[in-house]
N, C-alpha and C. Protein backbone atom coordinates (compact mmCIF):
# COMPACT_ATOMS: atom_id res chain seq x y z
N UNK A 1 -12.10 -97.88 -104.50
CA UNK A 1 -11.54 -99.20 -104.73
C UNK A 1 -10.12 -99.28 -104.16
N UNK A 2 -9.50 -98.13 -104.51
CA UNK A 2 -8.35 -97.91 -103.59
C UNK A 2 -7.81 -98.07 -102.15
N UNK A 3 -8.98 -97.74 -101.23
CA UNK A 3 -9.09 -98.06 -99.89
C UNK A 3 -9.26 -99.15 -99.96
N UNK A 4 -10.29 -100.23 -100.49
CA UNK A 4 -10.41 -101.15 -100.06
C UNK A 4 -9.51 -101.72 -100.42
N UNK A 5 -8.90 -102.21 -101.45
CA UNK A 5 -7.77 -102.74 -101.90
C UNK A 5 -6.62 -102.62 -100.70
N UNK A 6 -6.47 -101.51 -100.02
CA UNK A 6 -5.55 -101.36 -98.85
C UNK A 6 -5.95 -101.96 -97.88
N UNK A 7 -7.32 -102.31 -97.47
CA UNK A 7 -7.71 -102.84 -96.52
C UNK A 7 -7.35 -104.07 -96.56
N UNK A 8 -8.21 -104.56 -97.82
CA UNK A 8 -7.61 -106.07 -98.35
C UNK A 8 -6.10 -106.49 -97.40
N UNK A 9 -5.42 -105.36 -98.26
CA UNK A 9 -3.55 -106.06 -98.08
C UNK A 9 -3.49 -105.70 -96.66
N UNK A 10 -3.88 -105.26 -96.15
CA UNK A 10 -3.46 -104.71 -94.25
C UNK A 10 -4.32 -106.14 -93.82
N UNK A 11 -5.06 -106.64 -93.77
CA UNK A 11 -5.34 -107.79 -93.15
C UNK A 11 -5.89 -109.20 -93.50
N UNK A 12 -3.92 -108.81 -94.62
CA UNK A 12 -3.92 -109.91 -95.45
C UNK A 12 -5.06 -110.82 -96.29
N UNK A 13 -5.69 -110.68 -97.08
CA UNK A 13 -6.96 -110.88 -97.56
C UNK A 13 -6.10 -110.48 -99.55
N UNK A 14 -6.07 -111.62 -100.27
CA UNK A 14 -5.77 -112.15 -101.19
C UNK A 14 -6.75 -111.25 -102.33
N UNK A 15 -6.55 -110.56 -102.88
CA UNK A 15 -7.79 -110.03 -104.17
C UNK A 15 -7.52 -110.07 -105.68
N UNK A 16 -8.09 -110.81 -105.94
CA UNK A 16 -7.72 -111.27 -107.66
C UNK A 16 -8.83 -110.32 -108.25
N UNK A 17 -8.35 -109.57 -109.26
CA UNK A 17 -9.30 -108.26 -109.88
C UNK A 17 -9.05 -109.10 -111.82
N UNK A 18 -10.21 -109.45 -111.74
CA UNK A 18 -10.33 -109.76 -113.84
C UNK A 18 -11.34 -109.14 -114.21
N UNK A 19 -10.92 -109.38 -115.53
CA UNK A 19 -12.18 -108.66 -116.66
C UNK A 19 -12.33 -110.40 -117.56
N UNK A 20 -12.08 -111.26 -116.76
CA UNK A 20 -12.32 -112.57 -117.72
C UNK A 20 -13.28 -113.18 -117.70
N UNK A 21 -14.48 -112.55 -116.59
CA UNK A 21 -15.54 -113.44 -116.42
C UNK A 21 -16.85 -112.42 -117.41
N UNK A 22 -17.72 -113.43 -117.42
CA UNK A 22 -19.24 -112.55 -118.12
C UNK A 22 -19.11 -111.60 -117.20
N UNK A 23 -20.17 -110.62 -118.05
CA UNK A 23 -20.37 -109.14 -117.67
C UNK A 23 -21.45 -109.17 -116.46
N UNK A 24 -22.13 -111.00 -115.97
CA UNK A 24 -23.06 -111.09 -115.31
C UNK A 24 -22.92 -111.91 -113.80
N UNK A 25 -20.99 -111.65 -113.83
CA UNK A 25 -20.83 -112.80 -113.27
C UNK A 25 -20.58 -112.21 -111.90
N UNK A 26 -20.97 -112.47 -110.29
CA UNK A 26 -20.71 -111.55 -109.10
C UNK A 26 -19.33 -111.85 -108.71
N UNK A 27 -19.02 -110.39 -107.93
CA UNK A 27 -18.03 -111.56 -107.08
C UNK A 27 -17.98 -112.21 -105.89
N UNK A 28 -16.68 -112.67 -105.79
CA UNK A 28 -17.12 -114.68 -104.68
C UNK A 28 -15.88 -114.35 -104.23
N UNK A 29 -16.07 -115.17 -102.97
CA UNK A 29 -14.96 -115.31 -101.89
C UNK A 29 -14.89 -117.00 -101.58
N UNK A 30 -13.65 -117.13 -101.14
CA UNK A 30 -13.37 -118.29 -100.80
C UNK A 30 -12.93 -117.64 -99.13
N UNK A 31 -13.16 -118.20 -98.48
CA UNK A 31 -12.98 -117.33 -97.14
C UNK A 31 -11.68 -118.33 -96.70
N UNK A 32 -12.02 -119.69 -96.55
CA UNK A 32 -10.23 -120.22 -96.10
C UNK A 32 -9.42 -119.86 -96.76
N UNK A 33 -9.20 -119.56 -98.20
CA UNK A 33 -8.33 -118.92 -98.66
C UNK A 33 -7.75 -117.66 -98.58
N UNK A 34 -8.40 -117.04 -97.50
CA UNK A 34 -8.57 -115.41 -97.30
C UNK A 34 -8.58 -114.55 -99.04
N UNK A 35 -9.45 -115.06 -100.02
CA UNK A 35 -9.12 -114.61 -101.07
C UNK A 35 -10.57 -114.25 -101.78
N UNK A 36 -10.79 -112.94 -102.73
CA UNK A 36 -12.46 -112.54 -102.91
C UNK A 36 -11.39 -112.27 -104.46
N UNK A 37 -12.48 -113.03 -105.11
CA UNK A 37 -12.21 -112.30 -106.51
C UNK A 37 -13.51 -111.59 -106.96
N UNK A 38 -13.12 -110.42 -108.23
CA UNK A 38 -13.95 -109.24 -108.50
C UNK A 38 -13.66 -109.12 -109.94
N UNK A 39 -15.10 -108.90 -110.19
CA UNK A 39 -15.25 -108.95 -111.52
C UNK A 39 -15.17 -107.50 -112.17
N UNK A 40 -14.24 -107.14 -112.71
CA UNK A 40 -14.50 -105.97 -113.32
C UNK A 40 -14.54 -105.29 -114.21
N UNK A 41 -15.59 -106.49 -114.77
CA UNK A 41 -16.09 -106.06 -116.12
C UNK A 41 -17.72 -106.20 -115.69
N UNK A 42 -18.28 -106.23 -114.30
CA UNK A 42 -19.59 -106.35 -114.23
C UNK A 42 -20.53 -105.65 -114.36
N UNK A 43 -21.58 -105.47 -115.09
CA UNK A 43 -22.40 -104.70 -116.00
C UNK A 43 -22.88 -103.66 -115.22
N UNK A 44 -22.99 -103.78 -114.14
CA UNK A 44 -23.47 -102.45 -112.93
C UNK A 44 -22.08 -102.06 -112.17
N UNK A 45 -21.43 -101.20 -113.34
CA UNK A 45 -19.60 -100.97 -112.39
C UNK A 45 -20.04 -100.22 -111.19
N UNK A 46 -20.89 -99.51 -111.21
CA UNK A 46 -21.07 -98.83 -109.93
C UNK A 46 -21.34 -99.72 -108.44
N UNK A 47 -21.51 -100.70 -108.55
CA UNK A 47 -22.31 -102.17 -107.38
C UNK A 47 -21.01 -103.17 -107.30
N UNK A 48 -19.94 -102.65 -107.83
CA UNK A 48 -18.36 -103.08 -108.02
C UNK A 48 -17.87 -103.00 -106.55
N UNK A 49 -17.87 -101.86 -105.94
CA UNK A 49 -17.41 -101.65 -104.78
C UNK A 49 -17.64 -102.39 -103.75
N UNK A 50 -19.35 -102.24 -104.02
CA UNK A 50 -20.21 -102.37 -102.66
C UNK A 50 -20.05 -104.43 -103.02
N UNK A 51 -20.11 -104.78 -103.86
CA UNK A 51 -19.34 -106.40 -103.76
C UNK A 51 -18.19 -106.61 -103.24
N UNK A 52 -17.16 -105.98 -103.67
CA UNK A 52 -15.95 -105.93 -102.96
C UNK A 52 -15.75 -105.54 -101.16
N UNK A 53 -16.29 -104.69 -101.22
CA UNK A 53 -16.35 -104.37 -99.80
C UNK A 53 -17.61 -105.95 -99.24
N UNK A 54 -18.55 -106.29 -99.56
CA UNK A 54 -19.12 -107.27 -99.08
C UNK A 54 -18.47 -108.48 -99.01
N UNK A 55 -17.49 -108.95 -100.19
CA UNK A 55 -16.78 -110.07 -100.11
C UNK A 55 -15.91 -109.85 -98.74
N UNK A 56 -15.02 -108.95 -98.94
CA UNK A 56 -14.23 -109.00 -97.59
C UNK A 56 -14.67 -108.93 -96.49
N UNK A 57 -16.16 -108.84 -96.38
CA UNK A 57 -16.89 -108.55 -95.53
C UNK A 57 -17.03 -110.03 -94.89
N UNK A 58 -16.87 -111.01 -95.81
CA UNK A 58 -17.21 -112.51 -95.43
C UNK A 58 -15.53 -112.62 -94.77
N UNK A 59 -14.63 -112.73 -95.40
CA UNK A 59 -13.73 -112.94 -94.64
C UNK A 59 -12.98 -112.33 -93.12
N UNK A 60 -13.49 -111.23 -93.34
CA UNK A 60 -13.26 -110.37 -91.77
C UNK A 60 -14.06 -111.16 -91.03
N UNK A 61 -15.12 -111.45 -90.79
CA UNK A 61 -16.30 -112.21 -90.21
C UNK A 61 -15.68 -114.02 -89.82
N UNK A 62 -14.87 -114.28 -90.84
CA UNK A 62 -14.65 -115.88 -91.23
C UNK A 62 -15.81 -116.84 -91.82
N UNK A 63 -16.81 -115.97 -92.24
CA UNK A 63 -17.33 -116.86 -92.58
C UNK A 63 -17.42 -118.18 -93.34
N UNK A 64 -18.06 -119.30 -92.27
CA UNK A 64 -18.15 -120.75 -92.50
C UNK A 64 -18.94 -120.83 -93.57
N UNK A 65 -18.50 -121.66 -94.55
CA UNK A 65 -19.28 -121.96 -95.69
C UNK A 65 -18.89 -123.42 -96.53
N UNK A 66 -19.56 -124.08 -97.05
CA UNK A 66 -19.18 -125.06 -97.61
C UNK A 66 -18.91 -125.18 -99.22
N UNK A 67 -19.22 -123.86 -100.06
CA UNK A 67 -19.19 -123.60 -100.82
C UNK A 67 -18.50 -122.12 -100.93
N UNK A 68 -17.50 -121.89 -102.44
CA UNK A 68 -17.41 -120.25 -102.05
C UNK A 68 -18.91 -119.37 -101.99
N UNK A 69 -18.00 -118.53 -101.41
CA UNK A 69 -19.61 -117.23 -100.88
C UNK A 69 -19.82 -116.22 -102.48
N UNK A 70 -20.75 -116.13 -102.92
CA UNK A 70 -21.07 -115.38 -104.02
C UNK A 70 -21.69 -114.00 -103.62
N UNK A 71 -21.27 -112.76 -104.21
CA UNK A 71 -22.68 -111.86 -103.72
C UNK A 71 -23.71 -112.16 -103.62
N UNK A 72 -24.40 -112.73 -104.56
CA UNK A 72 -25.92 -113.50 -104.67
C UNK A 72 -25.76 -114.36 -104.58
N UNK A 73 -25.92 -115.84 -103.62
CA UNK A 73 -26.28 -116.80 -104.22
C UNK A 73 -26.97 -117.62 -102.95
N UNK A 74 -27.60 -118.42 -104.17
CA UNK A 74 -28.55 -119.19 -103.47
C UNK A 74 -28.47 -120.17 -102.18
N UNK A 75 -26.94 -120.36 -102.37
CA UNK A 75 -26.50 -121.11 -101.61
C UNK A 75 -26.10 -120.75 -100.02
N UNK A 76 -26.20 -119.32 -99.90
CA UNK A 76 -25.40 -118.68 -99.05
C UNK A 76 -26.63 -118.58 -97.50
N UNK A 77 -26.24 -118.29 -96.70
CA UNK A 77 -27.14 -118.77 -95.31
C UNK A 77 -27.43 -116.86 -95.35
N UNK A 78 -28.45 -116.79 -94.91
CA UNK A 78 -29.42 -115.18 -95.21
C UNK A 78 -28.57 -114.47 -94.24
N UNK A 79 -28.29 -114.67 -92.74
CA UNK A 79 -27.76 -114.37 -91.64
C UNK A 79 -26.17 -114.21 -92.35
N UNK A 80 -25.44 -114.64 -92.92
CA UNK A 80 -24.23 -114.41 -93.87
C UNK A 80 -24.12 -113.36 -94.17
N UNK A 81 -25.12 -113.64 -95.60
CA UNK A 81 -24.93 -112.54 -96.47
C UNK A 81 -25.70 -111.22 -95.77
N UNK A 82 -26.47 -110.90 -94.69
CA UNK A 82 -26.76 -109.98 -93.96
C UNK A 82 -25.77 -109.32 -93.37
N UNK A 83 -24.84 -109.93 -92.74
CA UNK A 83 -23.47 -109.46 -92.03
C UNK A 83 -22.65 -108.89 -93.03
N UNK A 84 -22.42 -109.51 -94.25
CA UNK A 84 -21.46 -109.04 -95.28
C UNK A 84 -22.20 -107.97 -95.72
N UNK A 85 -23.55 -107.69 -95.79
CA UNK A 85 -24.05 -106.56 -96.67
C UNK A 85 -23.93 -105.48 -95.71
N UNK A 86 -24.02 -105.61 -94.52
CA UNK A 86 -24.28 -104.48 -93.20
C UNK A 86 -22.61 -104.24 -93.37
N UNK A 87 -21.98 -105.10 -93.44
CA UNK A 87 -20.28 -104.94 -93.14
C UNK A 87 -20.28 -103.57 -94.04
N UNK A 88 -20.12 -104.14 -95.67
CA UNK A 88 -19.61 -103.25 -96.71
C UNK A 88 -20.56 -102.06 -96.87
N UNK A 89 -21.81 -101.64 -96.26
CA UNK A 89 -22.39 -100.67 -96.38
C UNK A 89 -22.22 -99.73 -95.43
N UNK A 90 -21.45 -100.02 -94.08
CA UNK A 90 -20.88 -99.29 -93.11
C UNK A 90 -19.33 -98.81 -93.62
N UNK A 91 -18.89 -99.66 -94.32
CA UNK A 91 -17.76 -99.80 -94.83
C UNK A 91 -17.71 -98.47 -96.03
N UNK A 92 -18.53 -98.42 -96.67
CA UNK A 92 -18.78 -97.56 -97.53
C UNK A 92 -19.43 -96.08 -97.60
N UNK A 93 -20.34 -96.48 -96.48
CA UNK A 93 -20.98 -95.10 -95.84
C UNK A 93 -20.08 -93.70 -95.64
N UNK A 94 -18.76 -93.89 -95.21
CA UNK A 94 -18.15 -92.92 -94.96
C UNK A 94 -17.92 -91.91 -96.31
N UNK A 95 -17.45 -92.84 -97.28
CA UNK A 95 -17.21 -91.58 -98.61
C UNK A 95 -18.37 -90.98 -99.58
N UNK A 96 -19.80 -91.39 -98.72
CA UNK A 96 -20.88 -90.96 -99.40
C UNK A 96 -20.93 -89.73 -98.13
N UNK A 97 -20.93 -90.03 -97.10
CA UNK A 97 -20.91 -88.82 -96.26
C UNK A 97 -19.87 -87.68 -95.94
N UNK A 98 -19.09 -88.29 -96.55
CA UNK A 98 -17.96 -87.18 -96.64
C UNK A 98 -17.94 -85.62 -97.28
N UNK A 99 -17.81 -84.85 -96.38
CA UNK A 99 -18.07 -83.04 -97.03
C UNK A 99 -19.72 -82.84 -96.67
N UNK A 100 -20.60 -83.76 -96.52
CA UNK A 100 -22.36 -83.62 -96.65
C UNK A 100 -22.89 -83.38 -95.35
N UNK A 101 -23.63 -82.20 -95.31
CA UNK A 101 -24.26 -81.65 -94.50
C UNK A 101 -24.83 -82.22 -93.84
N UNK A 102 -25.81 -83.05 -92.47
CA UNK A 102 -26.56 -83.74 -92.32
C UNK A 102 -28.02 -83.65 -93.36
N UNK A 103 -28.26 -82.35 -93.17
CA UNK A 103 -29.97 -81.74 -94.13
C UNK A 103 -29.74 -82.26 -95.64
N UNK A 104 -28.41 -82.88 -95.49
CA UNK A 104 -28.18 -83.69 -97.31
C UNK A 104 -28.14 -84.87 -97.55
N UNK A 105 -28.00 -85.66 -96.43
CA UNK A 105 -28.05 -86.56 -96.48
C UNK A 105 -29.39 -87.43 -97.07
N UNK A 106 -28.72 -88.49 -97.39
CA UNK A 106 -30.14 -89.15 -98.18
C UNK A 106 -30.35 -90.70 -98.49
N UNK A 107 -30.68 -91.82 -98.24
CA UNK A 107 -30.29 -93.08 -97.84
C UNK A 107 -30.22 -93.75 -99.19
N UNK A 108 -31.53 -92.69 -100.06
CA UNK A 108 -31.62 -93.10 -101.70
C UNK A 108 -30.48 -93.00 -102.43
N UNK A 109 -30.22 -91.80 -102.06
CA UNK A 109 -28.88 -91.19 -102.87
C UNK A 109 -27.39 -92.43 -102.76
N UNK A 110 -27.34 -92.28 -101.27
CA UNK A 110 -26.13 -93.26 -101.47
C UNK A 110 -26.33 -94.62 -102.12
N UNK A 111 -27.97 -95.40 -101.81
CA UNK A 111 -28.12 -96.53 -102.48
C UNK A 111 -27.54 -96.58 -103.89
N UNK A 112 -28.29 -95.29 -104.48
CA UNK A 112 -27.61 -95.06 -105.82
C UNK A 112 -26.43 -94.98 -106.24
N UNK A 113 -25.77 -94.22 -105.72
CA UNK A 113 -24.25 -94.34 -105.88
C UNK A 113 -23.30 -95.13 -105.79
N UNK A 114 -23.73 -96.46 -105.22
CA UNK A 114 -23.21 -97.69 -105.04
C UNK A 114 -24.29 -98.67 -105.54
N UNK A 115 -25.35 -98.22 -106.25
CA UNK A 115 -26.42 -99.24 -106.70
C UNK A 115 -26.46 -100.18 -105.61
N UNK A 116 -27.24 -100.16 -104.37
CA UNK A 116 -27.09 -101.02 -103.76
C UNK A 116 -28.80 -101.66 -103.75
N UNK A 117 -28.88 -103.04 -103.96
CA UNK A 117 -30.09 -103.29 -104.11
C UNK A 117 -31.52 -102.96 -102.99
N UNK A 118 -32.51 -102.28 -103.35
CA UNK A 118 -33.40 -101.94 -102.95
C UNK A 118 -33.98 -102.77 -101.58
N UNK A 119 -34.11 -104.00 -101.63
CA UNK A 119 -33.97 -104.71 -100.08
C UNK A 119 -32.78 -104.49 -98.88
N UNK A 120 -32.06 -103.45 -99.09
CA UNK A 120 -31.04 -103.27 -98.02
C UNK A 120 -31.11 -101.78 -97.36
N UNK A 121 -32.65 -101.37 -98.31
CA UNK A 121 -32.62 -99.52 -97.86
C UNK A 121 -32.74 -100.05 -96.42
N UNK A 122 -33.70 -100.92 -95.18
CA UNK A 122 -33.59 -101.04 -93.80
C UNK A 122 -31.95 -100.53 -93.30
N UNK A 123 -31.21 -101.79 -93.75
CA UNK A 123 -29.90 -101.78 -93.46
C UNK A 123 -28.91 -100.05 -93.61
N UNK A 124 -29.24 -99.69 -94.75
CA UNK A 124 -28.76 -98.17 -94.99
C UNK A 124 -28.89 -97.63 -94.20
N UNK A 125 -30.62 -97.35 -93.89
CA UNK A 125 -30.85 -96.49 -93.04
C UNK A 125 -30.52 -96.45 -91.74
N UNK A 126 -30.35 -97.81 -91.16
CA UNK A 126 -29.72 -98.41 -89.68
C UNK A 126 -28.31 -97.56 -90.11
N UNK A 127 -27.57 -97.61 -90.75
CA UNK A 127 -26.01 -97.30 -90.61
C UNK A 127 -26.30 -96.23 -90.84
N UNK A 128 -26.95 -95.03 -91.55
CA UNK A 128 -26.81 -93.49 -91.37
C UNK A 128 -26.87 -93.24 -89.85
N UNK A 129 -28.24 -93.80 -89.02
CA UNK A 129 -28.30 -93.81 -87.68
C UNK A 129 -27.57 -93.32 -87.21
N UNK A 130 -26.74 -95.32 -86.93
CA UNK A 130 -25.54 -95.02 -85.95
C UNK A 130 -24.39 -93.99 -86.38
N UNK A 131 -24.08 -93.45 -87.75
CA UNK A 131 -22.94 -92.78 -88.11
C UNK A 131 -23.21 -91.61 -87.26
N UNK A 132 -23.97 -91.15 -86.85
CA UNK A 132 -24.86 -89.70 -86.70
C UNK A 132 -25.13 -89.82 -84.99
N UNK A 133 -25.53 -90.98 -84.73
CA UNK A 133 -25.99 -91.31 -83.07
C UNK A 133 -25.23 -91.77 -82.30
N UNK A 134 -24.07 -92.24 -82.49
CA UNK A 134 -22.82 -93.38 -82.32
C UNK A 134 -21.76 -92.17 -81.77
């Protein structure tokens, strides 16, 4: 959370961190505002990150939206939230691979460790790839 938080402030990107919302509530970006707030009191703290890193993921991008961008929401264009999820899971990949052997690697494992929802193992597995082929 630390890195990202630095990332945040290096390219200027606004981050409001509460514990005031429900325990169910995601977090959302306002992208003209360059600003992602994070809930952190959200019931899966481990899927904390991988939101955070996805919110900023909308604003590095700029993403256009007419509404703020939610982790989930209904409102959000699929091609969006695809970019933000590929963003923060490349984004994140590095400190699951860090010290790990290739023969240890494991696409489950990191899903887990960032609870990242089960429709994005494609995406995972694309970014072990390139970390490895790149």
């Amino acid at each position: 959370m630390t890195d990202l938080m630095n990332y945040a402030f290096d390219h200027q990107i606004n981050v409001i961190l509460t514990k005031d919302l429900p325990v169910t509530t995601v977090s959302i970006t306002k992208v003209k505002l360059r600003t992602v707030i994070i809930n952190t009191r959200y019931y899966i703290p481990e899927q904390i990150p991988l939101q955070f890193a996805h919110e900023i993921g909308h604003v590095i991008h700029n993403d256009d939206a007419a509404r703020p961008l939610a982790f989930t929401s209904i409102y959000s264009d699929s091609k969006l939230e695809k970019s933000a999820h590929t963003w923060a899971i490349k984004k994140l990949l590095p400190y699951y691979l860090e010290d790990k052997e290739p023969e240890y690697i494991n696409a489950y494992d990191f899903m887990e460790s960032f609870a990242i929802p089960g429709h994005l193992y494609p995406v995972v597995v694309n970014a072990i790839h390139e970390a490895y082929c790149s």
